[in-house]
Protein backbone atom coordinates (compact mmCIF):
# COMPACT_ATOMS: atom_id res chain seq x y z
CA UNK A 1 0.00 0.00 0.00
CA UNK A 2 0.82 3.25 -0.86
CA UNK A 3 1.83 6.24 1.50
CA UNK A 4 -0.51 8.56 0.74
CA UNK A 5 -3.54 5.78 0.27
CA UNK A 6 -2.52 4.72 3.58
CA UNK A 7 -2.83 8.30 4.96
CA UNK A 8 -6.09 8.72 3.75
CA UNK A 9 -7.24 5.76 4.92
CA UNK A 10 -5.72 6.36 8.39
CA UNK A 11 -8.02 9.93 8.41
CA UNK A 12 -10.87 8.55 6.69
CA UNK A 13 -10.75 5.84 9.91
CA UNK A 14 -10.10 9.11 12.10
CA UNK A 15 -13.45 10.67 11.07
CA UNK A 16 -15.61 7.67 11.02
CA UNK A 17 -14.07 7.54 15.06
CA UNK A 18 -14.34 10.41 16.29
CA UNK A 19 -17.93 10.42 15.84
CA UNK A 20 -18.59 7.86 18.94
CA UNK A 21 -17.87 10.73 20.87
CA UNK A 22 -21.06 12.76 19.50
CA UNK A 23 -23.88 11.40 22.31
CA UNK A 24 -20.65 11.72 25.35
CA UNK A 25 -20.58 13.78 28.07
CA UNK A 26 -16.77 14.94 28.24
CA UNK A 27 -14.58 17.41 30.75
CA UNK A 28 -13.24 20.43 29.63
CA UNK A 29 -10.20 19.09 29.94
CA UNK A 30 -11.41 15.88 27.69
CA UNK A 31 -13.01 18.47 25.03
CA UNK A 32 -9.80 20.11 24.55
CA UNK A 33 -7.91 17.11 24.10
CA UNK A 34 -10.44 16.30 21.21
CA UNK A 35 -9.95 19.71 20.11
CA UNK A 36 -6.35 18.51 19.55
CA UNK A 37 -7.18 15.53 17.83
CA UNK A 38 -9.07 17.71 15.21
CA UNK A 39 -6.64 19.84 14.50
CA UNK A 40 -3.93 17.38 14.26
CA UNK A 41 -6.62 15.70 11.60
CA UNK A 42 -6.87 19.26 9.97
CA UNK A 43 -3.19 19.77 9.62
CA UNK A 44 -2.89 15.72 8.09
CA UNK A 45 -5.46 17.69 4.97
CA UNK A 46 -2.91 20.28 4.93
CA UNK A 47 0.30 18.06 4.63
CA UNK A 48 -1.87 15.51 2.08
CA UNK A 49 -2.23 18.76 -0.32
CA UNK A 50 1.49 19.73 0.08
CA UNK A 51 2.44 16.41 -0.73
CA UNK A 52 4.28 15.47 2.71
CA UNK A 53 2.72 12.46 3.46
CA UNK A 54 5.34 11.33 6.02
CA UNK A 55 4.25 14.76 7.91
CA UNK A 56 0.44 13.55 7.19
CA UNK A 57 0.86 10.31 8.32
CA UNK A 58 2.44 10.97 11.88
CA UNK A 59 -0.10 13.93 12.66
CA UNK A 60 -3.17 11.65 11.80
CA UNK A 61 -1.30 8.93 13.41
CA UNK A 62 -0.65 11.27 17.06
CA UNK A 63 -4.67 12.14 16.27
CA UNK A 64 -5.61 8.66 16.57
CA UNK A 65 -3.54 8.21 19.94
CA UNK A 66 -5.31 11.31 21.29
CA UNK A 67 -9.06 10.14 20.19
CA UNK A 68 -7.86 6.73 20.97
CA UNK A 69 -7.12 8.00 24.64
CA UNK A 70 -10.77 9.31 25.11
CA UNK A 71 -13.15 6.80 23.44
CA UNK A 72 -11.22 3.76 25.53
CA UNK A 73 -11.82 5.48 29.13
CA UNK A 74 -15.66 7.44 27.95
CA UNK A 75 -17.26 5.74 25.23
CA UNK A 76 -16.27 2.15 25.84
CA UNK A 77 -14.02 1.61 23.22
């Protein structure tokens, strides 16, 4: 597999994920570590269209780690 297919999979995985957070109750301190996640997820679409997909791949990657961190201990993951 591809780099960049892997990538995209990797954020397309990312978005379909961080939706089993939509019904949870989280912290503020949980919110903003989501917040993170996002923008981590943003900035993988940034690297993707600037062809860097070693930069994309470890900022979706340290996303997923983030979300990861939430859904396991809130949403039962």
């Amino acid at each position: 597999m591809e780099i960049e297919e892997r990538v995209r999979k990797s954020l397309a995985l990312f978005d379909a994920n961080i939706k089993k957070l939509d019904n949870v109750d989280l912290t503020d301190s949980e919110s903003k570590v989501i917040e993170l996640a996002r923008m981590y997820a943003s900035d993988t679409r940034s690297w993707i269209e600037k062809g860097d997909m070693v930069t994309a791949f470890s900022a979706i990657e340290y996303a997923h780690g983030l979300l990861d961190a939430i859904i396991k201990t809130k949403a039962g993951g």
